[in-house]
PDB file of N, CA and C in Angstrom:
ATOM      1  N   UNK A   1      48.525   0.468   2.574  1.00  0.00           N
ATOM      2  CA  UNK A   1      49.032   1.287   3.627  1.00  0.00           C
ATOM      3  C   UNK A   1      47.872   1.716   4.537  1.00  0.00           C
ATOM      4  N   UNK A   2      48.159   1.345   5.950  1.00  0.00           N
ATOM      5  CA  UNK A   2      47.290   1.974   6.842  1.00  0.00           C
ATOM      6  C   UNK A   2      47.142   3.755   6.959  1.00  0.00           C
ATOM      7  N   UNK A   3      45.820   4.144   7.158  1.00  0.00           N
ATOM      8  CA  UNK A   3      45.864   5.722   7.644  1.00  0.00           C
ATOM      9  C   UNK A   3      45.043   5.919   8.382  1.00  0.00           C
ATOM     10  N   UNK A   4      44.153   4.772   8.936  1.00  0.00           N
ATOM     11  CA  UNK A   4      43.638   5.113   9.783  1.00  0.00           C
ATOM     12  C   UNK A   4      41.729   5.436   9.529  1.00  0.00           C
ATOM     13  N   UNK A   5      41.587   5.274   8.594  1.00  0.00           N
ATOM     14  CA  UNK A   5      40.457   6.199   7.576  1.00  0.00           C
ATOM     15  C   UNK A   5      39.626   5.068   8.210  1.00  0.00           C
ATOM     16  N   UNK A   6      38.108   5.797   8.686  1.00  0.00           N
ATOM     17  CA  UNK A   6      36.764   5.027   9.201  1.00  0.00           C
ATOM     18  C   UNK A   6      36.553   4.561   7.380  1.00  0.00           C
ATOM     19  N   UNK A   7      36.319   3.062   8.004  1.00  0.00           N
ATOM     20  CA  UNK A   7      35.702   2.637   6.274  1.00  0.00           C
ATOM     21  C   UNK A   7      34.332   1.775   6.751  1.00  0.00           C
ATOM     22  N   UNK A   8      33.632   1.801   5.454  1.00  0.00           N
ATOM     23  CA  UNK A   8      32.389   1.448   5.409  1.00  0.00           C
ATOM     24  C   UNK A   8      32.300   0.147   4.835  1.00  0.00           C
ATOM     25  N   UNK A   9      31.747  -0.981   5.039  1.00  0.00           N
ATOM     26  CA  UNK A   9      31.752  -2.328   3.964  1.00  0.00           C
ATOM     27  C   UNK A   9      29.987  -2.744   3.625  1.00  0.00           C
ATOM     28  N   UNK A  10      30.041  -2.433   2.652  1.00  0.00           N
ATOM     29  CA  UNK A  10      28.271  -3.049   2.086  1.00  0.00           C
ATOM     30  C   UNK A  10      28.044  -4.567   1.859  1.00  0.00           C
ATOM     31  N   UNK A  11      27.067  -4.796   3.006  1.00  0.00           N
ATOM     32  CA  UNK A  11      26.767  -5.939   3.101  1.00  0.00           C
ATOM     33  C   UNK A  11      25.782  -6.933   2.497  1.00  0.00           C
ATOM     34  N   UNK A  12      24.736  -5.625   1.912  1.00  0.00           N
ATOM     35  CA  UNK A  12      23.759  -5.577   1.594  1.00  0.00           C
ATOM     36  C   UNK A  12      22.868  -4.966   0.568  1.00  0.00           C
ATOM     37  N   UNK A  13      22.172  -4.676   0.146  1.00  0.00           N
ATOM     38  CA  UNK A  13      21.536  -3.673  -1.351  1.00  0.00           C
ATOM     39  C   UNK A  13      19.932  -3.697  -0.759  1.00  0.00           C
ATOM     40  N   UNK A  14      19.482  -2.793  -1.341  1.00  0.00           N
ATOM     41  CA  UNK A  14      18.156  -2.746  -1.347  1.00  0.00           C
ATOM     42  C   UNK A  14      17.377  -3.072  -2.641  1.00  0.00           C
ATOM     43  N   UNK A  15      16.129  -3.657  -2.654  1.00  0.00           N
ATOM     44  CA  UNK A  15      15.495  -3.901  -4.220  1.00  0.00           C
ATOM     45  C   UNK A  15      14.084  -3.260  -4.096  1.00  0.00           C
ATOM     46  N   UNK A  16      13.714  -2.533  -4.881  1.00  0.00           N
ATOM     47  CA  UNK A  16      12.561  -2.092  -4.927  1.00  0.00           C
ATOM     48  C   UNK A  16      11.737  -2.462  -4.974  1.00  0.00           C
ATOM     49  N   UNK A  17      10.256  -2.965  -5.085  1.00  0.00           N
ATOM     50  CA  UNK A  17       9.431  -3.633  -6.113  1.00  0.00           C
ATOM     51  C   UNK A  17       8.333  -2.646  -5.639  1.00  0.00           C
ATOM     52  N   UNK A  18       7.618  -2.285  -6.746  1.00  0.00           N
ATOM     53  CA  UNK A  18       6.150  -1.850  -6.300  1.00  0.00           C
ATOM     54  C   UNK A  18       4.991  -2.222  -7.408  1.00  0.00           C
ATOM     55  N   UNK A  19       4.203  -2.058  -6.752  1.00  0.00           N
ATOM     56  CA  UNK A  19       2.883  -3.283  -7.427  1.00  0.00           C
ATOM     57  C   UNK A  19       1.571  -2.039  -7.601  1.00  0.00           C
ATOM     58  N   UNK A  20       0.820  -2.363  -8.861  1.00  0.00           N
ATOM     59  CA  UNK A  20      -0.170  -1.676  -8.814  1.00  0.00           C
ATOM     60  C   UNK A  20      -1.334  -2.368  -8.509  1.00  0.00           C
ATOM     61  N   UNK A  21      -1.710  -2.337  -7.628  1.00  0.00           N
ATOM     62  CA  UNK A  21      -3.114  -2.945  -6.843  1.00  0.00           C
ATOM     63  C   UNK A  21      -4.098  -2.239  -7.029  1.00  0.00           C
ATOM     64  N   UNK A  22      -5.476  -2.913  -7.262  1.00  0.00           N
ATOM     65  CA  UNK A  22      -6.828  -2.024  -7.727  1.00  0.00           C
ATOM     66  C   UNK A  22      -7.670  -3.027  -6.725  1.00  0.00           C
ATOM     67  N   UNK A  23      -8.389  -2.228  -5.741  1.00  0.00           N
ATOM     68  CA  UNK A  23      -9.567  -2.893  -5.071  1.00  0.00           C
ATOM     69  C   UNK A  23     -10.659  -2.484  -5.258  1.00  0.00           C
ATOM     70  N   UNK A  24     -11.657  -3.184  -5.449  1.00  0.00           N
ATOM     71  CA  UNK A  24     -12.711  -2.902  -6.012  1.00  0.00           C
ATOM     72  C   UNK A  24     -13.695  -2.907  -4.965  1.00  0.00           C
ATOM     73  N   UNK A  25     -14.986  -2.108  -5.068  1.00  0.00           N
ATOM     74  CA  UNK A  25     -16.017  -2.560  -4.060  1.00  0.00           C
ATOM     75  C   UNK A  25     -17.108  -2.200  -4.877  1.00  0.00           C
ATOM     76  N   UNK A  26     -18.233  -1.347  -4.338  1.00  0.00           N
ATOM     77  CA  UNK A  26     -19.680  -0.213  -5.207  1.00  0.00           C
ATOM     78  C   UNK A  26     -19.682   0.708  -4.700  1.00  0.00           C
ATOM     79  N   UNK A  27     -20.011   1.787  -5.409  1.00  0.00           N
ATOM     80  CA  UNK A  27     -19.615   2.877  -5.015  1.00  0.00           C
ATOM     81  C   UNK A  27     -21.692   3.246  -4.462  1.00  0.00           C
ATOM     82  N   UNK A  28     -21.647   3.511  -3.686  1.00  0.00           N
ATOM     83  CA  UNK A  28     -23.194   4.066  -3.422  1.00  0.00           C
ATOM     84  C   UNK A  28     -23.222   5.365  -2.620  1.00  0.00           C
ATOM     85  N   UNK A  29     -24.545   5.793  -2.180  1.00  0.00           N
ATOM     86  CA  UNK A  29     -24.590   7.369  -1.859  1.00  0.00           C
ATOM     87  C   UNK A  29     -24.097   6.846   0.050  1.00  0.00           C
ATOM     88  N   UNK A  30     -23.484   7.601   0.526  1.00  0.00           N
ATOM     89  CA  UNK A  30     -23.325   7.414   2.024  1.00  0.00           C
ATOM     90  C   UNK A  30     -24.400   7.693   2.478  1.00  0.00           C
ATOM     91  N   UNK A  31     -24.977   8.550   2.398  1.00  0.00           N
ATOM     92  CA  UNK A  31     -26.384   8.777   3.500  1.00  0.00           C
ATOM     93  C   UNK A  31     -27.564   7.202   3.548  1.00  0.00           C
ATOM     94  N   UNK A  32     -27.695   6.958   2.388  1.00  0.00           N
ATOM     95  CA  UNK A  32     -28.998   6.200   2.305  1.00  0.00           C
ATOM     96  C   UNK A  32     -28.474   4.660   1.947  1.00  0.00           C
ATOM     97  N   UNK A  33     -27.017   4.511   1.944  1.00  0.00           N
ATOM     98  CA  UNK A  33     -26.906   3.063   2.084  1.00  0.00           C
ATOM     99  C   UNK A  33     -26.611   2.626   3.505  1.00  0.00           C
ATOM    100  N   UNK A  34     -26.855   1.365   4.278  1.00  0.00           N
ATOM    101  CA  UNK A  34     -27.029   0.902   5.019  1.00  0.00           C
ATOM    102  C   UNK A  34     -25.854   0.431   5.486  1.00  0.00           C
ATOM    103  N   UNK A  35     -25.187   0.610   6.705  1.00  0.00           N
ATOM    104  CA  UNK A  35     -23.694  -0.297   6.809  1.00  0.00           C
ATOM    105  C   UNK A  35     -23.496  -1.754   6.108  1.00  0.00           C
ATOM    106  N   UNK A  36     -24.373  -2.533   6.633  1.00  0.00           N
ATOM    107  CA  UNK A  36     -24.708  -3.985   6.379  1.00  0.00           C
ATOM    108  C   UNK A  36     -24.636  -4.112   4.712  1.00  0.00           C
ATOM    109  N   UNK A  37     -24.872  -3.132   3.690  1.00  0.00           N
ATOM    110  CA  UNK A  37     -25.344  -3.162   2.665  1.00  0.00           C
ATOM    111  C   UNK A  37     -23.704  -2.690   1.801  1.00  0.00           C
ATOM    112  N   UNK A  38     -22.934  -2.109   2.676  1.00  0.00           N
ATOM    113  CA  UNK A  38     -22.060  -1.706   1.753  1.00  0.00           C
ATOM    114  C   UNK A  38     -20.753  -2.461   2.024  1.00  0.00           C
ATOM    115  N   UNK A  39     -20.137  -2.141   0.189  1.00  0.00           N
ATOM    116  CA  UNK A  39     -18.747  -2.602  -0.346  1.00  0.00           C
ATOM    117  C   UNK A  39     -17.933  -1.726  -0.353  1.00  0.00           C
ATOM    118  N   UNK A  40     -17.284  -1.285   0.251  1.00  0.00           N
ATOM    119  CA  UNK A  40     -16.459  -0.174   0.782  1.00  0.00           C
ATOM    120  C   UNK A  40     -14.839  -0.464   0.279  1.00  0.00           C
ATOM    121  N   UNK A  41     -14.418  -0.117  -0.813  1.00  0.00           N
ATOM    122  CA  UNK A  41     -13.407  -0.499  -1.044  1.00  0.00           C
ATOM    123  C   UNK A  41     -12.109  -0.087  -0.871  1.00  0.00           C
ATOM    124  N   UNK A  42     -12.614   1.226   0.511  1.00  0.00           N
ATOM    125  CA  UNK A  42     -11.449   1.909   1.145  1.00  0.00           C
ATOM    126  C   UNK A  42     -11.463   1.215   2.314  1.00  0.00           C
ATOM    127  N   UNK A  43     -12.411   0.530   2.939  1.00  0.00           N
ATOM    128  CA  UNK A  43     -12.112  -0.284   4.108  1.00  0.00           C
ATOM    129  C   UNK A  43     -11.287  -1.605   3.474  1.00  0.00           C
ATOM    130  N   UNK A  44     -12.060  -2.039   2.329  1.00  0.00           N
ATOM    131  CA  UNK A  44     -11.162  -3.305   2.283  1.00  0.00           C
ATOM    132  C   UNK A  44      -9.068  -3.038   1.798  1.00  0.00           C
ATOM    133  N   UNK A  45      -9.172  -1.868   1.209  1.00  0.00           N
ATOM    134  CA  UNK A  45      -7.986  -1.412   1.087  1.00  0.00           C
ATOM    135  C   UNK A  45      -7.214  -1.301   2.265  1.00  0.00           C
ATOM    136  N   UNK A  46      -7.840  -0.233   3.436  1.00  0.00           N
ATOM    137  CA  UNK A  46      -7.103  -0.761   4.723  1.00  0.00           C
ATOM    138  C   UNK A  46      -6.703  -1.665   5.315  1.00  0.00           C
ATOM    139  N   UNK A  47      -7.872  -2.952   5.203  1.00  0.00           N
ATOM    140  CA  UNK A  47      -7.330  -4.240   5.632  1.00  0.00           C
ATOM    141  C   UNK A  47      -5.975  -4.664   4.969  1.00  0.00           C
ATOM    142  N   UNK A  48      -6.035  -4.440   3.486  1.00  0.00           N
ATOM    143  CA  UNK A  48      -4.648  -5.022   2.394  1.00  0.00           C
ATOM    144  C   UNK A  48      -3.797  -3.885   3.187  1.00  0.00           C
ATOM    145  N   UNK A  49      -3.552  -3.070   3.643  1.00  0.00           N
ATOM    146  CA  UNK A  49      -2.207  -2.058   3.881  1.00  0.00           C
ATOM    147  C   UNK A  49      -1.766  -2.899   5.474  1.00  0.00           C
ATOM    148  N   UNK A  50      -2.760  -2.778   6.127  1.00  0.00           N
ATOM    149  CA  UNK A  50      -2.782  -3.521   7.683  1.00  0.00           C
ATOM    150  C   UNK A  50      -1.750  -4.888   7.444  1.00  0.00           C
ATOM    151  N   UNK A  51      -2.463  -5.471   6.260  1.00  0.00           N
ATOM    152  CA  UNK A  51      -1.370  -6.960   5.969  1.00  0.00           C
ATOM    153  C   UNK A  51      -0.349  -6.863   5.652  1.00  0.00           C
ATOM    154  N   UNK A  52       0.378  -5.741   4.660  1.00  0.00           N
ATOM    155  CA  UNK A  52       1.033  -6.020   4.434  1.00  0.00           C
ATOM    156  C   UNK A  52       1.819  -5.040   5.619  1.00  0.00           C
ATOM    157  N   UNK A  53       1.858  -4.345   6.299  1.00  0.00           N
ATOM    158  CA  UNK A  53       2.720  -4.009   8.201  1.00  0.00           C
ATOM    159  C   UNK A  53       2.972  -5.301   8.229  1.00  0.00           C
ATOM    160  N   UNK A  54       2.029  -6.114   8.656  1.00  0.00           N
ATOM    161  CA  UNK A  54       2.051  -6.969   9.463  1.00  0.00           C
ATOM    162  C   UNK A  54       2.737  -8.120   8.672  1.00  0.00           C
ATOM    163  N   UNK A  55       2.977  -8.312   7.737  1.00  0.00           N
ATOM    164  CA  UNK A  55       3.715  -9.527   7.216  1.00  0.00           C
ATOM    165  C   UNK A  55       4.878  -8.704   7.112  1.00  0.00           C
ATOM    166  N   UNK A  56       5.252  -7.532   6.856  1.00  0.00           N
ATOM    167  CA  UNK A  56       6.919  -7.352   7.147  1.00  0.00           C
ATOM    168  C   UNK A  56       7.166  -7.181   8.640  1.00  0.00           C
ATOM    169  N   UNK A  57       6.447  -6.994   9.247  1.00  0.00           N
ATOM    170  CA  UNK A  57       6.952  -6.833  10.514  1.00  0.00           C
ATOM    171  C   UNK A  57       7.139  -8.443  11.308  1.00  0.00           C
ATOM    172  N   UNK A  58       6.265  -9.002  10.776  1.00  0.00           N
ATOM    173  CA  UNK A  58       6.301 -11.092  10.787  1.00  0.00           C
ATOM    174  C   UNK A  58       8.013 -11.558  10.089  1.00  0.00           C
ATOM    175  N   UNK A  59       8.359 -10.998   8.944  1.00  0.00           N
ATOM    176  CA  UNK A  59       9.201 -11.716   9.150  1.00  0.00           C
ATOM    177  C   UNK A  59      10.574 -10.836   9.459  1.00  0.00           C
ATOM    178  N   UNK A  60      10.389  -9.526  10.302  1.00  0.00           N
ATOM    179  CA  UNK A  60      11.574  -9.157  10.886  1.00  0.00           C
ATOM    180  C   UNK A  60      12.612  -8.268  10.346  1.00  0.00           C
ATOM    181  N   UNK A  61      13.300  -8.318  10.945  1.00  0.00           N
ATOM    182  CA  UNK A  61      14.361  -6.885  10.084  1.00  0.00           C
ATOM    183  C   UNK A  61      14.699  -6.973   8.558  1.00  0.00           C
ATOM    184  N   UNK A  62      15.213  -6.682   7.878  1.00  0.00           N
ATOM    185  CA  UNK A  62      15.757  -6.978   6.819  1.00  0.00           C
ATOM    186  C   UNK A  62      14.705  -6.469   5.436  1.00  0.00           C
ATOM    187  N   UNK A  63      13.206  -6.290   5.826  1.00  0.00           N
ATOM    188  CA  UNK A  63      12.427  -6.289   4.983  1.00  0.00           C
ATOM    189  C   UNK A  63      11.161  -4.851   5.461  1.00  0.00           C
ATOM    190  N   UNK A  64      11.254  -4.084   4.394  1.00  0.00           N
ATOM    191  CA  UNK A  64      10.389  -2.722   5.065  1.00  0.00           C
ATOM    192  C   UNK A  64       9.482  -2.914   4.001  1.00  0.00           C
ATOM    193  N   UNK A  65       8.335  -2.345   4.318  1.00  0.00           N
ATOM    194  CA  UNK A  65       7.218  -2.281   3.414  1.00  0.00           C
ATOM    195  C   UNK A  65       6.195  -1.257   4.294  1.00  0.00           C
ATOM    196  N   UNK A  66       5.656   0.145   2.646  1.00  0.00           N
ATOM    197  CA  UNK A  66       4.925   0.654   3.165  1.00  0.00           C
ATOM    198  C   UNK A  66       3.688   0.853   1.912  1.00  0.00           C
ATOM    199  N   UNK A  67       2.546   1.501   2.373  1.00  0.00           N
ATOM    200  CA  UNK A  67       1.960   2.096   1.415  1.00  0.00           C
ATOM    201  C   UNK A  67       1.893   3.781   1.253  1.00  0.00           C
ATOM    202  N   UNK A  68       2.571   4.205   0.290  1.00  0.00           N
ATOM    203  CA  UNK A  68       2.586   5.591   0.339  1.00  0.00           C
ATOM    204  C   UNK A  68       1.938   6.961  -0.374  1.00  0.00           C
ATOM    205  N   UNK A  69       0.929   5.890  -1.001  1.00  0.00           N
ATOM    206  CA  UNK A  69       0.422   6.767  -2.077  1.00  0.00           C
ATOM    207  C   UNK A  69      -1.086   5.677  -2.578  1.00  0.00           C
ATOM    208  N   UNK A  70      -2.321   6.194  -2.461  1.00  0.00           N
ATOM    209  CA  UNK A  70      -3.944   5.995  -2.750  1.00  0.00           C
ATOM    210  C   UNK A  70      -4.746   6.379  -3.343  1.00  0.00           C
ATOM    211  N   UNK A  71      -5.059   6.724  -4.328  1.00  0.00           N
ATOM    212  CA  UNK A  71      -6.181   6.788  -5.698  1.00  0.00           C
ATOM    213  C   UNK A  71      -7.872   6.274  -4.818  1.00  0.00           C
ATOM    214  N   UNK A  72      -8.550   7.387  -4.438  1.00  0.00           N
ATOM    215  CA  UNK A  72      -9.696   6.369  -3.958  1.00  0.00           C
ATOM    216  C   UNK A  72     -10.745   7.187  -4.792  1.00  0.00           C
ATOM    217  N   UNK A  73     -11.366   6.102  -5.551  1.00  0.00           N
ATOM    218  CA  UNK A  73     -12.904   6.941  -6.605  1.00  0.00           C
ATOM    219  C   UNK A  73     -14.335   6.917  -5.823  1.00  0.00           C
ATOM    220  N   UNK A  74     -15.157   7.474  -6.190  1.00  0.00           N
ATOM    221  CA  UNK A  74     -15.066   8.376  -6.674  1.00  0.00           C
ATOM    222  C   UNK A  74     -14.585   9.674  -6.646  1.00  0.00           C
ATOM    223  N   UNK A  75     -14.092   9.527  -5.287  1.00  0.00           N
ATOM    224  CA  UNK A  75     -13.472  10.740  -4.628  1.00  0.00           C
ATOM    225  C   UNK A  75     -14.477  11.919  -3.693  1.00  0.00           C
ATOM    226  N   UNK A  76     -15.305  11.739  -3.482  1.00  0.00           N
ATOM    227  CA  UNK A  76     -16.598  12.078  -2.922  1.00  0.00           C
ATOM    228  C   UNK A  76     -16.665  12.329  -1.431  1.00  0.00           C
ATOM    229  N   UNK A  77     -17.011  13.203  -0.492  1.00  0.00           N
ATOM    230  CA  UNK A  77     -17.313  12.903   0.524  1.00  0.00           C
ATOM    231  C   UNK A  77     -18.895  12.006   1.387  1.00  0.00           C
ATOM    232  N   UNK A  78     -19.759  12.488   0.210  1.00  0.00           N
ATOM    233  CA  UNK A  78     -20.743  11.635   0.539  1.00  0.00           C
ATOM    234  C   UNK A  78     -21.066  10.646  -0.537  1.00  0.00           C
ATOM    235  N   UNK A  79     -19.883   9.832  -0.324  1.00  0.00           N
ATOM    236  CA  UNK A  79     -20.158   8.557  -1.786  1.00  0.00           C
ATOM    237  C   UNK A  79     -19.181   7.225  -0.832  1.00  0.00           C
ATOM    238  N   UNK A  80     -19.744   6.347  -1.145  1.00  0.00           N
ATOM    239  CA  UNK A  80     -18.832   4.987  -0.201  1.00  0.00           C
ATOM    240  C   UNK A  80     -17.612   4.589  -1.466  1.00  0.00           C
ATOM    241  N   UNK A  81     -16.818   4.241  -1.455  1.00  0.00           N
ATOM    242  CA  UNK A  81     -15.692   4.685  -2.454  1.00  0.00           C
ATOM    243  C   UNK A  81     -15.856   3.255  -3.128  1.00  0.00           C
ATOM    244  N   UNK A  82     -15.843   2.948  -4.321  1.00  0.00           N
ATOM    245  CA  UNK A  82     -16.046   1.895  -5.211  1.00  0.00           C
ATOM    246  C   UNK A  82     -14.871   1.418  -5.720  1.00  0.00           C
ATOM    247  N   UNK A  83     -13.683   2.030  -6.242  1.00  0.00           N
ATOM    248  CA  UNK A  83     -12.557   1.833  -6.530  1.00  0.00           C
ATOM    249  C   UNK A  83     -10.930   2.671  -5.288  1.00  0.00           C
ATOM    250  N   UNK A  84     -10.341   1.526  -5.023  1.00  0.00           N
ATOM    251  CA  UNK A  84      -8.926   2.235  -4.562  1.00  0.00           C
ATOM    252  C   UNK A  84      -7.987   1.658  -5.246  1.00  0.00           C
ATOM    253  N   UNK A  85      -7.035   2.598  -5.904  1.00  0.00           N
ATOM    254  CA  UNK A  85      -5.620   2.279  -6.902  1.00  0.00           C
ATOM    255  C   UNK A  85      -5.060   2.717  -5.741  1.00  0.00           C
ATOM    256  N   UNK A  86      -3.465   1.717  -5.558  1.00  0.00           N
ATOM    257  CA  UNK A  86      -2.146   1.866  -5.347  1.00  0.00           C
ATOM    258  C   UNK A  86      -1.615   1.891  -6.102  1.00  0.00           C
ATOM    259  N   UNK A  87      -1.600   3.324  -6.861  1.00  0.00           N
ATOM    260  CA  UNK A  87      -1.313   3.295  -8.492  1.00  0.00           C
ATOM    261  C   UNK A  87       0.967   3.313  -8.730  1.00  0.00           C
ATOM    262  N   UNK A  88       1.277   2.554  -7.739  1.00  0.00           N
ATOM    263  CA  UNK A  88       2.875   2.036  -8.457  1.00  0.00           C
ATOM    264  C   UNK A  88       2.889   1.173  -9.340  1.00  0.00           C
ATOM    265  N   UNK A  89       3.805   1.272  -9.819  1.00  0.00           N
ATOM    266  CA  UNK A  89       4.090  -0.017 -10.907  1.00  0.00           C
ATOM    267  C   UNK A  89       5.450  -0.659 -10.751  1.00  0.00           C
ATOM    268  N   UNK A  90       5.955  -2.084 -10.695  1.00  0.00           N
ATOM    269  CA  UNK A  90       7.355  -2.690 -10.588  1.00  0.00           C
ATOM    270  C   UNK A  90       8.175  -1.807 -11.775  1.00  0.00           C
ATOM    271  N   UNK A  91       9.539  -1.895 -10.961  1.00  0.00           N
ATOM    272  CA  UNK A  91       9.970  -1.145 -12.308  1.00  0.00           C
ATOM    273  C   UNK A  91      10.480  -1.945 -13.586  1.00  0.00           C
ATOM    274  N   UNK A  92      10.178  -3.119 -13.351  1.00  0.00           N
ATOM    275  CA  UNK A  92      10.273  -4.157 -14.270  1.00  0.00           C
ATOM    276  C   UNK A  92       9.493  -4.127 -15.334  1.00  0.00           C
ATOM    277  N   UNK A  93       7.976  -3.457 -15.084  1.00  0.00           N
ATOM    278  CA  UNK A  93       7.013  -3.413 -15.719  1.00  0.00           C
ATOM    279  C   UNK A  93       7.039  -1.965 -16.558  1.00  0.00           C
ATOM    280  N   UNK A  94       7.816  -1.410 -16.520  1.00  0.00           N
ATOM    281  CA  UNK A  94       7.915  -0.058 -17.317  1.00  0.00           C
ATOM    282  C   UNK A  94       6.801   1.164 -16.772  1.00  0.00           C
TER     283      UNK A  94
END
């Protein structure tokens, strides 16, 4: 029986996945290491977040991806950061 009622139809689902990623670099003192000299493993972490924008935004609607959460060691303001965790885990992985 018709009544008229706005209805909704799901076309679609969402799936989660999240990954725990560890980038590594050396951690050294900021003042007395040299640009040229350092492994910065919060820059190279930016580059991995930059990629992955850019590969969901490559292949278009349907697919979102962010990074929302960063672990960076030593945690220091005057230390070049040696370790960054994207500490998720799939939920597959417990």
């Amino acid at each position: 029986m018709q009544k008229g009622i706005p209805l909704g139809i799901v076309t679609g689902i969402v799936h989660i996945c999240r990954y725990k990623v560890t980038v590594k670099g050396v951690a050294n003192h900021s003042g007395t290491t040299p640009m040229a000299m350092r492994k910065d493993a919060l820059v190279k972490a930016c580059g991995i977040v930059i990629g992955i924008q850019e590969f969901a935004n490559k292949l278009g609607d349907g697919l979102v991806a962010t990074v929302g959460d960063m672990t960076v060691l030593p945690g220091a303001i005057n230390v070049v950061p040696g370790e960054v965790f994207f500490p998720s885990r799939c939920p597959e992985s417990g």
